[in-house]
Protein backbone atom coordinates (compact mmCIF):
# COMPACT_ATOMS: atom_id res chain seq x y z
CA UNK A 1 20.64 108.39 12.68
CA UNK A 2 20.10 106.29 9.60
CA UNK A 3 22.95 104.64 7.64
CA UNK A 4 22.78 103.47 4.02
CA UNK A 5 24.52 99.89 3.22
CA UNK A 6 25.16 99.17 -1.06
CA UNK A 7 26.26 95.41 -1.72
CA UNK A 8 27.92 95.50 2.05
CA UNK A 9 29.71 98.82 1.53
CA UNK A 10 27.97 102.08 3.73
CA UNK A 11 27.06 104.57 1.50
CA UNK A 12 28.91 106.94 3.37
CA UNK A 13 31.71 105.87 2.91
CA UNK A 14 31.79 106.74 -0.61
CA UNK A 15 29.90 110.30 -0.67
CA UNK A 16 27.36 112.17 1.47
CA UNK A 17 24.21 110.69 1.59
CA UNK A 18 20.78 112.41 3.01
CA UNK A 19 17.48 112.21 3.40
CA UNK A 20 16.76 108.62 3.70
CA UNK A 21 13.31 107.21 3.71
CA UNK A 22 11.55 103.91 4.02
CA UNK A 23 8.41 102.04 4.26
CA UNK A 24 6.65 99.37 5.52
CA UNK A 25 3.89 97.83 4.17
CA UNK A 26 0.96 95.05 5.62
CA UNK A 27 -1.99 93.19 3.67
CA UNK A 28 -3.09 91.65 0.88
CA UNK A 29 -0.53 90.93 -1.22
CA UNK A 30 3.61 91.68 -0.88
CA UNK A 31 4.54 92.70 3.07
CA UNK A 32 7.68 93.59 4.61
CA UNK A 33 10.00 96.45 3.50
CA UNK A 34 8.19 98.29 0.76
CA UNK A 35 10.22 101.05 -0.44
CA UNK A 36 13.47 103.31 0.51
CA UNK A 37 15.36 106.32 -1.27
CA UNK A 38 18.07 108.29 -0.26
CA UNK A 39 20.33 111.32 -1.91
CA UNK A 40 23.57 111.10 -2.80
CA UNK A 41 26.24 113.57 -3.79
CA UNK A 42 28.43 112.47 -6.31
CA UNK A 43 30.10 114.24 -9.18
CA UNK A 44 29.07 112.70 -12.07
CA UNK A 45 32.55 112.62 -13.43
CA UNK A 46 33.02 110.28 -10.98
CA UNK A 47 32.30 106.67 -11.34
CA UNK A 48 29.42 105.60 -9.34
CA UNK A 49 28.95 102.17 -10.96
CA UNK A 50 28.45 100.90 -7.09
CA UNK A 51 24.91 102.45 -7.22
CA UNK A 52 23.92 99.96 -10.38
CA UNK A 53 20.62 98.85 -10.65
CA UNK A 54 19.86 95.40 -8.62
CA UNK A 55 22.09 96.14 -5.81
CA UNK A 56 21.54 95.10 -2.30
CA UNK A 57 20.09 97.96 -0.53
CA UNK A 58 19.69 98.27 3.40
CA UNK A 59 18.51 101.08 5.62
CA UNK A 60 20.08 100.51 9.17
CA UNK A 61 19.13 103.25 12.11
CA UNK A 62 20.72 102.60 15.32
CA UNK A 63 22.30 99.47 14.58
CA UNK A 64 19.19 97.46 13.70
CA UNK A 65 18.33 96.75 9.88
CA UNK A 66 14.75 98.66 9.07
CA UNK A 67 14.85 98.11 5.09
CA UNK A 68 16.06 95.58 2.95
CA UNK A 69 16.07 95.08 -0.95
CA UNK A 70 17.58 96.14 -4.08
CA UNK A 71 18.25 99.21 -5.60
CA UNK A 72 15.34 100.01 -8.76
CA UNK A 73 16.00 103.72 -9.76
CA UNK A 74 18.10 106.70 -9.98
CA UNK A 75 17.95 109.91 -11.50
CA UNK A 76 19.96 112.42 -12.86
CA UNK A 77 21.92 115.15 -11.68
CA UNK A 78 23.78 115.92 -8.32
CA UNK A 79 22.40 114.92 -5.64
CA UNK A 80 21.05 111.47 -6.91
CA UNK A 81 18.06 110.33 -5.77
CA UNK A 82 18.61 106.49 -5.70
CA UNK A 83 15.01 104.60 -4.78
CA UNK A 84 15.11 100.68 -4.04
CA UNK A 85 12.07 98.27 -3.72
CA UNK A 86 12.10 95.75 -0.83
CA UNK A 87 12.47 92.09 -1.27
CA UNK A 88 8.67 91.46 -1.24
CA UNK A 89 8.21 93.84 -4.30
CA UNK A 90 11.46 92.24 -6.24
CA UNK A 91 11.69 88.67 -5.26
CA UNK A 92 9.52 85.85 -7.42
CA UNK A 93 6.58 85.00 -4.90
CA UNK A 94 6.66 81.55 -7.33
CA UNK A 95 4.93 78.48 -5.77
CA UNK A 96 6.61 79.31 -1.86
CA UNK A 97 3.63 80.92 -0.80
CA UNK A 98 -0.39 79.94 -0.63
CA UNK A 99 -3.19 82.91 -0.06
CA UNK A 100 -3.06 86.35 -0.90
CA UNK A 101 -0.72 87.68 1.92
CA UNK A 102 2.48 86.81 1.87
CA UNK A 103 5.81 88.74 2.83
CA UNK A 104 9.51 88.91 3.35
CA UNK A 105 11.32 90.61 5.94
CA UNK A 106 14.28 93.14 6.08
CA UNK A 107 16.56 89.96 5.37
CA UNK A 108 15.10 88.33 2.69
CA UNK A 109 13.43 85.50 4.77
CA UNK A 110 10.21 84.51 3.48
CA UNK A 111 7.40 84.21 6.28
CA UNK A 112 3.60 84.32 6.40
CA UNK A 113 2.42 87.24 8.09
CA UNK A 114 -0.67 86.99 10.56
CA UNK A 115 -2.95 90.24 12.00
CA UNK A 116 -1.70 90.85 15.67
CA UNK A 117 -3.37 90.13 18.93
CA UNK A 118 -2.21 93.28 21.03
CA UNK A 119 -1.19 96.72 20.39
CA UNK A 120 2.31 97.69 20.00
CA UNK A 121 1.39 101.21 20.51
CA UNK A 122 -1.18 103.57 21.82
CA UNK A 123 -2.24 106.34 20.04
CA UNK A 124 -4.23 109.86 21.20
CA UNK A 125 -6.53 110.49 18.50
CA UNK A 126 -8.20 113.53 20.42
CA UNK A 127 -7.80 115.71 18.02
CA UNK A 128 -7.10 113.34 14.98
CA UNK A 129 -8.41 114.91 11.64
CA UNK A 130 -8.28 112.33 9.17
CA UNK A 131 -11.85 111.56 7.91
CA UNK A 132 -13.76 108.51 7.33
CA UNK A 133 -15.83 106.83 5.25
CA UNK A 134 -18.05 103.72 4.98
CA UNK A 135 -16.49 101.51 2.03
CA UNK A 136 -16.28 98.34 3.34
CA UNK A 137 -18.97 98.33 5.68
CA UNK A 138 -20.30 95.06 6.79
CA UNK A 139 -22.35 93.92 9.43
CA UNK A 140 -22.59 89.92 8.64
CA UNK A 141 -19.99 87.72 6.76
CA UNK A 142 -20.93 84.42 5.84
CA UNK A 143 -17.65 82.68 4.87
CA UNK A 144 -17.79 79.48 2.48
CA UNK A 145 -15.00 76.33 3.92
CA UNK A 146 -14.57 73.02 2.71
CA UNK A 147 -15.39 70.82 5.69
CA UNK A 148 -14.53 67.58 3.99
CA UNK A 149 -13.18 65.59 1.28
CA UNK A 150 -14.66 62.14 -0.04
CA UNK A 151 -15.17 59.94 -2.79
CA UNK A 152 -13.00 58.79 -5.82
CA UNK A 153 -12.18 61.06 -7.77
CA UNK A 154 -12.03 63.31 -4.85
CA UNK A 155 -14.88 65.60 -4.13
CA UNK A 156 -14.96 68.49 -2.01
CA UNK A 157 -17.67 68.81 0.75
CA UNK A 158 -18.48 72.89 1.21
CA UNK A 159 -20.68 74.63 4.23
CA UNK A 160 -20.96 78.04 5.48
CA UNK A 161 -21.08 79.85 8.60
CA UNK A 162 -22.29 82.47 9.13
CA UNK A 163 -21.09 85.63 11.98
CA UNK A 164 -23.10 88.88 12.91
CA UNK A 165 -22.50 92.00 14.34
CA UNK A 166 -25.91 92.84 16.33
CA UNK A 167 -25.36 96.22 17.25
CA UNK A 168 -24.08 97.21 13.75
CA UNK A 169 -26.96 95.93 12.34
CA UNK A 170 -29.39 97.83 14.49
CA UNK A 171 -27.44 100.73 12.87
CA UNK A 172 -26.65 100.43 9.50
CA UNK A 173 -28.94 96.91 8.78
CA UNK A 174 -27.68 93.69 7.52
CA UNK A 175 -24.82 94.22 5.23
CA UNK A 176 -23.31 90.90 4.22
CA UNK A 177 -20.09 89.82 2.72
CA UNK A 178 -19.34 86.58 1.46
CA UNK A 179 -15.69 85.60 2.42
CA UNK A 180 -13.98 82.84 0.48
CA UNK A 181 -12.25 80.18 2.47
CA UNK A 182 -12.16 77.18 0.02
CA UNK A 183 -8.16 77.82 -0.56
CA UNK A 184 -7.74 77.29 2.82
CA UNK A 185 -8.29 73.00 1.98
CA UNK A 186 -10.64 70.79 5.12
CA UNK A 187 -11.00 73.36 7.91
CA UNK A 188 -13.29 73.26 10.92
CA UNK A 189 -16.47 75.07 11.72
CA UNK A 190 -15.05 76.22 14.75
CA UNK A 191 -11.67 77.14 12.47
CA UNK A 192 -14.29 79.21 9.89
CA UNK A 193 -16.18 81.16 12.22
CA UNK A 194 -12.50 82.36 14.00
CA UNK A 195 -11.59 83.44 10.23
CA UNK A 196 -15.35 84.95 9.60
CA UNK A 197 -15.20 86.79 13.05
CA UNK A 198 -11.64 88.15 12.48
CA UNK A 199 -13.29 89.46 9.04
CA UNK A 200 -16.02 91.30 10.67
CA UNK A 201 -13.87 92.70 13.23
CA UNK A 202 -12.34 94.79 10.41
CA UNK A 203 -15.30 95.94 8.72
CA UNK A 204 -16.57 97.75 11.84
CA UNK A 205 -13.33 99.83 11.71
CA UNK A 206 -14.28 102.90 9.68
CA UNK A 207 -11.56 103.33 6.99
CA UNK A 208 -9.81 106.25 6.74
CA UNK A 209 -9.61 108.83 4.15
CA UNK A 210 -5.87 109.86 4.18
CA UNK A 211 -2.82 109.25 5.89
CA UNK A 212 -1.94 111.05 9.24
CA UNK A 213 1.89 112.17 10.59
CA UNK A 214 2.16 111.77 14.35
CA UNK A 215 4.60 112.38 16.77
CA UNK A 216 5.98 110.82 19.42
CA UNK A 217 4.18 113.10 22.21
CA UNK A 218 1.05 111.50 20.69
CA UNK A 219 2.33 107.95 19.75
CA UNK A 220 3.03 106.09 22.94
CA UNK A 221 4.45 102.94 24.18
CA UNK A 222 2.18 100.79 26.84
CA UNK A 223 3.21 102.29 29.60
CA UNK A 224 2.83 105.98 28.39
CA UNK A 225 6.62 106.81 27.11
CA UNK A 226 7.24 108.33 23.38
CA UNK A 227 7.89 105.91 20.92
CA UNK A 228 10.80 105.30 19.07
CA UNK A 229 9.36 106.12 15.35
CA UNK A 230 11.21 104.29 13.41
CA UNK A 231 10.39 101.38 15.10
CA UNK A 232 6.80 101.41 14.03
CA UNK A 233 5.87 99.28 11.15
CA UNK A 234 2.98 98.19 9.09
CA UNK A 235 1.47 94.83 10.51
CA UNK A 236 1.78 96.09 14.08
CA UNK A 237 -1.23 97.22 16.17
CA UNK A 238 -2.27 100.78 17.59
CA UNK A 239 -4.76 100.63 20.02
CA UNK A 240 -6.78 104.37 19.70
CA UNK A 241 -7.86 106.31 23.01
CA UNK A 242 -9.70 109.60 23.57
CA UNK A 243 -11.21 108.83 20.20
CA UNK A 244 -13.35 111.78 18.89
CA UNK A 245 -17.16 110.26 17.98
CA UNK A 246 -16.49 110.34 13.97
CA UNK A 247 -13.87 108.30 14.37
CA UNK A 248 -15.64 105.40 16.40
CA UNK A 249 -16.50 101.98 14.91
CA UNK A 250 -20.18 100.69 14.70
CA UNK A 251 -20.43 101.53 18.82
CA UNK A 252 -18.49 104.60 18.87
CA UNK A 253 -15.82 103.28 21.12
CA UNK A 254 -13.66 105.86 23.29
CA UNK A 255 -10.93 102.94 22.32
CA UNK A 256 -10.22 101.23 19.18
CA UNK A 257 -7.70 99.17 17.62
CA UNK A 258 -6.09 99.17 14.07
CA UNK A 259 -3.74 97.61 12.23
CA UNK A 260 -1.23 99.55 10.23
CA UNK A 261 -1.53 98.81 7.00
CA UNK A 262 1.47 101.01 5.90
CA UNK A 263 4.16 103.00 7.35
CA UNK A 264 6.82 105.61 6.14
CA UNK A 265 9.50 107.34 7.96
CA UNK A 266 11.63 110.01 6.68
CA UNK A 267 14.79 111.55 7.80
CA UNK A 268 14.51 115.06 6.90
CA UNK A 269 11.63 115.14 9.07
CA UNK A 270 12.81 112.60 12.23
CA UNK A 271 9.88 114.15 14.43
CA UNK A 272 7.18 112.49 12.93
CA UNK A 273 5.61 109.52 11.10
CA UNK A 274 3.15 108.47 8.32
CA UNK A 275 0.58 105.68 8.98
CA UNK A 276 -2.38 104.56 8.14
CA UNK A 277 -4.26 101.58 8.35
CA UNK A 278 -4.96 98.02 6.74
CA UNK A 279 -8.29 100.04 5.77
CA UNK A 280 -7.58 102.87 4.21
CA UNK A 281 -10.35 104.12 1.52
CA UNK A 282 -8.74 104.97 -2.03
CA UNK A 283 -9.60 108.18 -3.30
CA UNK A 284 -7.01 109.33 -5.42
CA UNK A 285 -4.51 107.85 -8.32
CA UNK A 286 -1.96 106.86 -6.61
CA UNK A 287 -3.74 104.71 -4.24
CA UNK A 288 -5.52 103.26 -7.21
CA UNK A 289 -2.41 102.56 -8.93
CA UNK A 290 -0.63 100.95 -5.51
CA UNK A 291 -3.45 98.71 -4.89
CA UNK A 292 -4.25 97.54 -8.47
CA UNK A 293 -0.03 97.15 -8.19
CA UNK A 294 -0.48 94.67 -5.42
CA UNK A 295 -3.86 92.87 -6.73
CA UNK A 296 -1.46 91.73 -10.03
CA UNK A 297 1.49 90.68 -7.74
């Protein structure tokens, strides 16, 4: 069951509210709480200057807070549709945050988000039809680091390293990409290669080519129960099994892990969720339009 909260007050308190949805989202740019909507019947008559524009907006299900941020929209007519953008999307990123991933969570608190270790959940993609496709295919990144920092004025000392992926380049042959670690300031060789190596570890995921809706007789916990779906959120890790031979990585794994790059649950439909991953291969507008959203943020 999922409760709406406005400035403190619960939604339904007021008038009956429906279909609630929200999202996660994980990666470059803004993550945390992404973007929630709900419906609300109220008589236009009536004043319903509680649902103003810039009010705090929270999604609670079973006593925990899933979605925080303000409302942005609502339309005409009875029900409303009231939509709200989480605090990553309406807060001023400013000066608090260095890199290109960056994030607040459900209750406003900036942090700086980091790929998991270990799955959170385990997924049978036996019969997963999602399609895949090769953009962002690498098999070598050499990363650029400044290893030191001498002289008066200062002047920056840069070397590369350089990773490989052997059996993806008996495949597919040496595809490089050139990763960009000077913002980073003096780091380590040892430091650069861990940051190269995490790189190529995601470009021998295939990305997908469209979201898929599971349920919770195919999304499982460790030790094989259902999971709860609206605890899954983008950032966390799904570790793939039984997976189907165009879905494999460079080695065709029976086991792979992604990370979920985004992640929307819906009410009228409790059964089931959307994910998809960090890598997931644009191929239509509003993809486009979402990820040249995030490159200007």
């Amino acid at each position: 069951m999922a409760d709406v909260m406005v400035d403190g007050l619960w939604v339904a308190s007021r008038a009956y509210c429906s279909d609630v949805k929200w999202s996660t989202h994980y990666g470059d740019g803004p993550c945390g709480p992404y973007e929630a909507s709900f419906a609300v019947d109220i008589d236009p008559r009536n004043d319903s200057s509680w649902l103003r524009l810039g009010r705090v907006c929270e999604v609670w299900e079973n006593g925990k807070k899933r979605f925080g941020g303000v409302i942005s929209e609502m339309s005409r007519g009875v029900p409303r549709e009231v939509y709200a953008k989480g605090w990553p999307r309406s807060n001023d990123r400013s000066s608090t945050f260095d890199g290109d991933r960056w994030g607040y969570d459900v209750n406003n608190v900036a942090y700086t988000p980091a790929d998991p270790t270990k799955p959170s959940w385990w997924l049978n993609a036996e019969d997963l039809d999602i399609g895949v496709a090769d953009d962002g295919l690498y098999t070598r990144v050499v990363s650029t680091y400044v290893s030191a920092v001498s002289g008066s004025p200062p002047q920056n000392t840069y070397s590369t390293v350089t990773v490989n992926d052997a059996a993806g380049q008996a495949l597919y042959g040496v595809i490089t990409y050139q990763q960009d670690l000077t913002q980073a300031g003096v780091i380590s060789s040892s430091a650069a290669t861990n940051y190269a190596q995490q790189q190529l570890n995601q470009f021998t995921v295939p990305q997908w080519l469209s979201r898929v809706a599971v349920d919770s007789t195919r999304l499982l916990t460790e030790g094989g129960l259902p999971a709860h779906l609206p605890s899954v959120q983008a950032g966390q890790m799904v570790r793939l099994f039984n997976v189907p031979n165009n879905l494999g990585g460079l080695r065709t794994e029976l086991a792979m892990d992604v990370i979920l790059g985004e992640v929307e649950y819906d009410t009228t439909d409790p059964s089931q969720v959307s994910l998809a991953p960090v890598q997931l291969a644009v191929r239509n507008i509003a993809d486009l339009a979402a990820q040249s959203a995030q490159a200007a943020a």
